[in-house]
Protein backbone atom coordinates (compact mmCIF):
# COMPACT_ATOMS: atom_id res chain seq x y z
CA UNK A 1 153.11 96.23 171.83
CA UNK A 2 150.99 93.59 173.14
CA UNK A 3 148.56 91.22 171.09
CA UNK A 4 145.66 92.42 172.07
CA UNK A 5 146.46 95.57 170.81
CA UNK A 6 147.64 94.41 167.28
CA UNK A 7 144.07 92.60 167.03
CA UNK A 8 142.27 95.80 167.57
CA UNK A 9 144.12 97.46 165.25
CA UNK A 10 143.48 94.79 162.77
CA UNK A 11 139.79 95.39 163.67
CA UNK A 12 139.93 98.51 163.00
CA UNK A 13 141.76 98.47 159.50
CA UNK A 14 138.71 96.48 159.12
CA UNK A 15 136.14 99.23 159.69
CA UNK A 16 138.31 102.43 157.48
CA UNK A 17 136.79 102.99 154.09
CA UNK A 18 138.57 102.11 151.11
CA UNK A 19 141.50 103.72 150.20
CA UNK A 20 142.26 104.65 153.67
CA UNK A 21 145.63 103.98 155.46
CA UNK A 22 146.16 103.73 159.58
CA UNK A 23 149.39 104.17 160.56
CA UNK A 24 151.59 103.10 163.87
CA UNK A 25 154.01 105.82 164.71
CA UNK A 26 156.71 104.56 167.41
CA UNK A 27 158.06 105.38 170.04
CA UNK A 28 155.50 106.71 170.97
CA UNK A 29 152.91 104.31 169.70
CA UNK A 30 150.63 106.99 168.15
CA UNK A 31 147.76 105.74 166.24
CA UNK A 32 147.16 107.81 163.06
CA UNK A 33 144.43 107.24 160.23
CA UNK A 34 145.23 108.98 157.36
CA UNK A 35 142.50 109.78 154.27
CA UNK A 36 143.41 109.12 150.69
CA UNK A 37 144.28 112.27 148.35
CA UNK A 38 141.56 113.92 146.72
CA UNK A 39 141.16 113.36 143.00
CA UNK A 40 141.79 116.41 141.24
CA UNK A 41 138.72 117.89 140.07
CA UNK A 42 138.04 116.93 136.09
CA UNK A 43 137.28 119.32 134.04
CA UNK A 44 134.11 119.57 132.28
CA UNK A 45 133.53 117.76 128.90
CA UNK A 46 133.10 120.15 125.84
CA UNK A 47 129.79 121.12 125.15
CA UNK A 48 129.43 119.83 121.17
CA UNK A 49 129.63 122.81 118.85
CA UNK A 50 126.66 123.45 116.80
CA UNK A 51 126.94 125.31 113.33
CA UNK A 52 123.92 126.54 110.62
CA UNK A 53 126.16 124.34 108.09
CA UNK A 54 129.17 122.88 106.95
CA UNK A 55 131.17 123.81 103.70
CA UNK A 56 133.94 121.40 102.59
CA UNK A 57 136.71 122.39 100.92
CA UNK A 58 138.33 120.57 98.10
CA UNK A 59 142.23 119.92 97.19
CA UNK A 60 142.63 122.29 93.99
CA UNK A 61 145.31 119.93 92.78
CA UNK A 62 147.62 116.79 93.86
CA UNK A 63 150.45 117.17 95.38
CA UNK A 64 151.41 116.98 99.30
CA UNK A 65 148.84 118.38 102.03
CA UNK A 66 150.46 120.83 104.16
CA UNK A 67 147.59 122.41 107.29
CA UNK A 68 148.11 125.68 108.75
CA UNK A 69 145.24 125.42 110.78
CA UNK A 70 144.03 122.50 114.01
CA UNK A 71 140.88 121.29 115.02
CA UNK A 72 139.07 124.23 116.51
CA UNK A 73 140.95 127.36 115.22
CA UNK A 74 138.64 130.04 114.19
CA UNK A 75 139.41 130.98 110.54
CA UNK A 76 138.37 134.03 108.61
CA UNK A 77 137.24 134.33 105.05
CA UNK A 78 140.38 134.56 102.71
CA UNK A 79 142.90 133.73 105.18
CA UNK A 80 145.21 130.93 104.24
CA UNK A 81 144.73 127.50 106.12
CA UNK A 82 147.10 124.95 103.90
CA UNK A 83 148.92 124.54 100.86
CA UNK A 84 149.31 121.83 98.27
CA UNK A 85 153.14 121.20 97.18
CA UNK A 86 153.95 119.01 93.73
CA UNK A 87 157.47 119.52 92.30
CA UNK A 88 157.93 123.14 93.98
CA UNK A 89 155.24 124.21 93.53
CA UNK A 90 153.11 125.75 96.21
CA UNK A 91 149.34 126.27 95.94
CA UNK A 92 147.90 128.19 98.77
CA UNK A 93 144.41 127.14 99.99
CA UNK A 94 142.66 130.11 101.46
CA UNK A 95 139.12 129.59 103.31
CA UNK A 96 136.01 130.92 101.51
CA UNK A 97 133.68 131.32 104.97
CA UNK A 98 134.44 132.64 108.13
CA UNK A 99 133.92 130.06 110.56
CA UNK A 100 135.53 127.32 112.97
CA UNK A 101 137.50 124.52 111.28
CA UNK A 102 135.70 121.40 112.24
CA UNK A 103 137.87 118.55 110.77
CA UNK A 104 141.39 118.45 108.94
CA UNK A 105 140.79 115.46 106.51
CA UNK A 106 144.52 114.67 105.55
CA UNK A 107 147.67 114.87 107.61
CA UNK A 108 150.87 116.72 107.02
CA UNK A 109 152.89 115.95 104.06
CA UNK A 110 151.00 113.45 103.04
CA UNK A 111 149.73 113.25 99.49
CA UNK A 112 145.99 113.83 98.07
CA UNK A 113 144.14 113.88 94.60
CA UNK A 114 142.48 116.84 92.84
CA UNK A 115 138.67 117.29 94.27
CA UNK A 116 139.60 115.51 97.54
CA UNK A 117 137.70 117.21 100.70
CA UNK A 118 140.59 118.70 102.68
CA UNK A 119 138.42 120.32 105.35
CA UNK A 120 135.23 121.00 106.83
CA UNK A 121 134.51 124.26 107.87
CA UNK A 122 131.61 125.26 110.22
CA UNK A 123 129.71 128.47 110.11
């Protein structure tokens, strides 16, 4: 390849937009500009949910905090969604609304007190 050729190419790396690649193929000497990958296309962000109101529920005793339920699972009135363990003991926690559970306010197997909010419910 000759010199003058190598500087035009270099000129022309120059002009390509950024992310783009030019490419020498031999034997040949076939010139070849290739364009970056699309990005996958993201996905929309989640619309906030909006609820007439909230209703906390409260640990009925101590013990260890055991959730049945995530973030976001719809729950129905009297289903169970946890239970509170202390010396082999279980209690179940059942919901008292139907609605969507909004926060879980303790982690698995970790321990809470009597009256503490264990999750917030929105209906």
């Amino acid at each position: 390849m000759k010199k003058a050729s190598i500087k035009g190419i270099e000129e022309m790396m120059k002009l390509l937009p950024p992310g783009w690649t030019l490419e020498l193929i031999t034997p040949n000497e076939k010139l070849r500009i290739v364009k970056p990958p699309l990005s996958p296309p993201q996905p929309e962000p989640e619309k906030p949910r909006t609820f007439k109101s909230v209703v906390i529920i409260y640990s009925p005793t101590v013990g260890y905090f055991y959730s049945l339920k995530r973030v976001n699972e719809a729950v129905k009135k009297d289903e169970k969604i946890a239970s509170v363990l202390v010396l082999g003991i279980e209690t179940e926690i059942f919901s008292p609304v139907n609605g969507i559970i909004m926060k879980v306010l303790n982690e698995n197997g970790k321990p809470i007190e009597y009256s503490q909010p264990i999750f917030q419910i929105g209906i």
